[in-house]
Protein backbone atom coordinates (compact mmCIF):
# COMPACT_ATOMS: atom_id res chain seq x y z
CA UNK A 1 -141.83 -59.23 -167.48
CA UNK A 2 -141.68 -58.46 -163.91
CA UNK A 3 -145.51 -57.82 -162.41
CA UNK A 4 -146.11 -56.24 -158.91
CA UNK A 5 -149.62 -56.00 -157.40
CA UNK A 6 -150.26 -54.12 -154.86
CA UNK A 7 -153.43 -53.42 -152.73
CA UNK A 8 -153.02 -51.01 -150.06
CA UNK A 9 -156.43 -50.21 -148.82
CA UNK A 10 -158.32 -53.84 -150.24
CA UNK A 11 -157.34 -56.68 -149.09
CA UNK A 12 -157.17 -58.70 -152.32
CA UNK A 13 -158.36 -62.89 -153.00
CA UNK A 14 -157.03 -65.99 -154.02
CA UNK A 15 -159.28 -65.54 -157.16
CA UNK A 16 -158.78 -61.84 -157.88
CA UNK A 17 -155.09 -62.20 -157.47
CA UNK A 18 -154.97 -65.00 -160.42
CA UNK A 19 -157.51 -63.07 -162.48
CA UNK A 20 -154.83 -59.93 -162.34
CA UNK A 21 -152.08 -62.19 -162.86
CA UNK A 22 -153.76 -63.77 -165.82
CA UNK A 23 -154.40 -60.60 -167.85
CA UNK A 24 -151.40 -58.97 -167.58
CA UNK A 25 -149.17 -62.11 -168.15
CA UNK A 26 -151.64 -62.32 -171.36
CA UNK A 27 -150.50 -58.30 -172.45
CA UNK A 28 -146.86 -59.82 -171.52
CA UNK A 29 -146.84 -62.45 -174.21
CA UNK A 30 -148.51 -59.91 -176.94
CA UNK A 31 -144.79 -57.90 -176.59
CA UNK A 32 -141.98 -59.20 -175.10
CA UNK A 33 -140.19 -56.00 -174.52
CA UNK A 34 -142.17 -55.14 -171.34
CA UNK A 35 -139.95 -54.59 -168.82
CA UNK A 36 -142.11 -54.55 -165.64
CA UNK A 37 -145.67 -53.66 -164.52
CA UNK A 38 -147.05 -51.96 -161.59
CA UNK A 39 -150.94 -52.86 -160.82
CA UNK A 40 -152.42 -50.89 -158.06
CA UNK A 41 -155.96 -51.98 -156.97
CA UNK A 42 -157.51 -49.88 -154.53
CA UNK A 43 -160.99 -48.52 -153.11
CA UNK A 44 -162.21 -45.47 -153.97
CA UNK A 45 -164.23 -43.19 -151.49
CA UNK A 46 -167.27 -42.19 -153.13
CA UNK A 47 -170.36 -41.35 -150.57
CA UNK A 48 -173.22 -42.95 -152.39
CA UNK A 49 -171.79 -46.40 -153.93
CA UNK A 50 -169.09 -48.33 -153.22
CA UNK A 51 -166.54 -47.58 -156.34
CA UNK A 52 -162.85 -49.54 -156.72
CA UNK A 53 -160.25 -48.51 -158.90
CA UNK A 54 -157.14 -50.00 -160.73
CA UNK A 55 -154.35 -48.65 -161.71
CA UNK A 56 -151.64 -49.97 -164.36
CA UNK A 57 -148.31 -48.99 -165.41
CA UNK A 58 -146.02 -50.85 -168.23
CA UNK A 59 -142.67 -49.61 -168.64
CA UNK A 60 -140.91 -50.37 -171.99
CA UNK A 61 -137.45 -49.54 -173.05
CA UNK A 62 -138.15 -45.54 -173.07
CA UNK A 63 -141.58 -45.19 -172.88
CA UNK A 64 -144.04 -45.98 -170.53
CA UNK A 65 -148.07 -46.66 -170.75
CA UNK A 66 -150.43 -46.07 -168.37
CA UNK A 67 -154.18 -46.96 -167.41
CA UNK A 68 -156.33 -46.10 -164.33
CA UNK A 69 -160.65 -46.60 -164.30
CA UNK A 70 -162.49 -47.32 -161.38
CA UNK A 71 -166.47 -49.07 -161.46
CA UNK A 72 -168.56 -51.45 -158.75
CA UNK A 73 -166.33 -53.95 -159.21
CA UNK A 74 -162.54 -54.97 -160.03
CA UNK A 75 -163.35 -56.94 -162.17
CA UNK A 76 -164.88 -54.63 -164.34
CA UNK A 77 -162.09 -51.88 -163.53
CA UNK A 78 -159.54 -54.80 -164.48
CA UNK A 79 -161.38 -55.27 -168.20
CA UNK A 80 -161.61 -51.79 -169.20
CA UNK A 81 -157.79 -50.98 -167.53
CA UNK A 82 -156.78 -54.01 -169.71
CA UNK A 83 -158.57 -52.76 -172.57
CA UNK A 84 -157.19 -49.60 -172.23
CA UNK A 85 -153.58 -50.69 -172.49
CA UNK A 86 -153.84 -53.07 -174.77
CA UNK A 87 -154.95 -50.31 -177.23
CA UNK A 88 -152.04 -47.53 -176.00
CA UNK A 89 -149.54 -50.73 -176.96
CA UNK A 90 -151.08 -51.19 -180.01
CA UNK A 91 -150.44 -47.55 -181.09
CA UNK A 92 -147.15 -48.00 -179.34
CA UNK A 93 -145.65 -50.79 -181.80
CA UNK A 94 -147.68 -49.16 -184.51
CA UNK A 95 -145.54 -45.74 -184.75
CA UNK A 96 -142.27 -48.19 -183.76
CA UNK A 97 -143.44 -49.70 -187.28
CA UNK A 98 -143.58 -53.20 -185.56
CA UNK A 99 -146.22 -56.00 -186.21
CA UNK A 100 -149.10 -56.23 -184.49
């Protein structure tokens, strides 16, 4: 699976970088049909808290899934964006009649 990051507006961490990394090389070993994913991480402009949002999108062989939630921090964004997918590929393979 090929994984680009990108962070346009945020510049991103060592640790942040490796936490991204992590979870979506984790979604890449649950199906190994993924054919690339496109993480955006980027702030959000909200006047009265500071809000960042991520944005995630898996192509597969036809189909694509996609995720996007913002909160305080990334790292929360991250878990409920990974969350989020890993529940749309679920119901992906599920209709394909595959195994979970």
């Amino acid at each position: 699976m090929q994984l680009n990051i990108e962070s346009p507006d945020v510049p991103i961490d060592d640790r942040l970088l490796k936490l991204v990394m992590n979870n979506f090389s984790h979604i890449g070993k649950m199906y190994d049909r993924i054919v690339k994913c496109q993480v955006i991480l980027k702030k959000v402009p909200d006047n009265h808290k500071k809000e960042f949002g991520i944005e995630a999108c898996l192509v597969l062989p036809g189909y694509s899934l996609f995720a996007e939630d913002k909160a305080v921090t990334f790292e929360i964004a991250l878990h409920k964006v990974i969350n989020n997918i890993i529940r749309q590929l679920r119901r992906y393979k599920s209709k394909r009649g595959e195994i979970w």
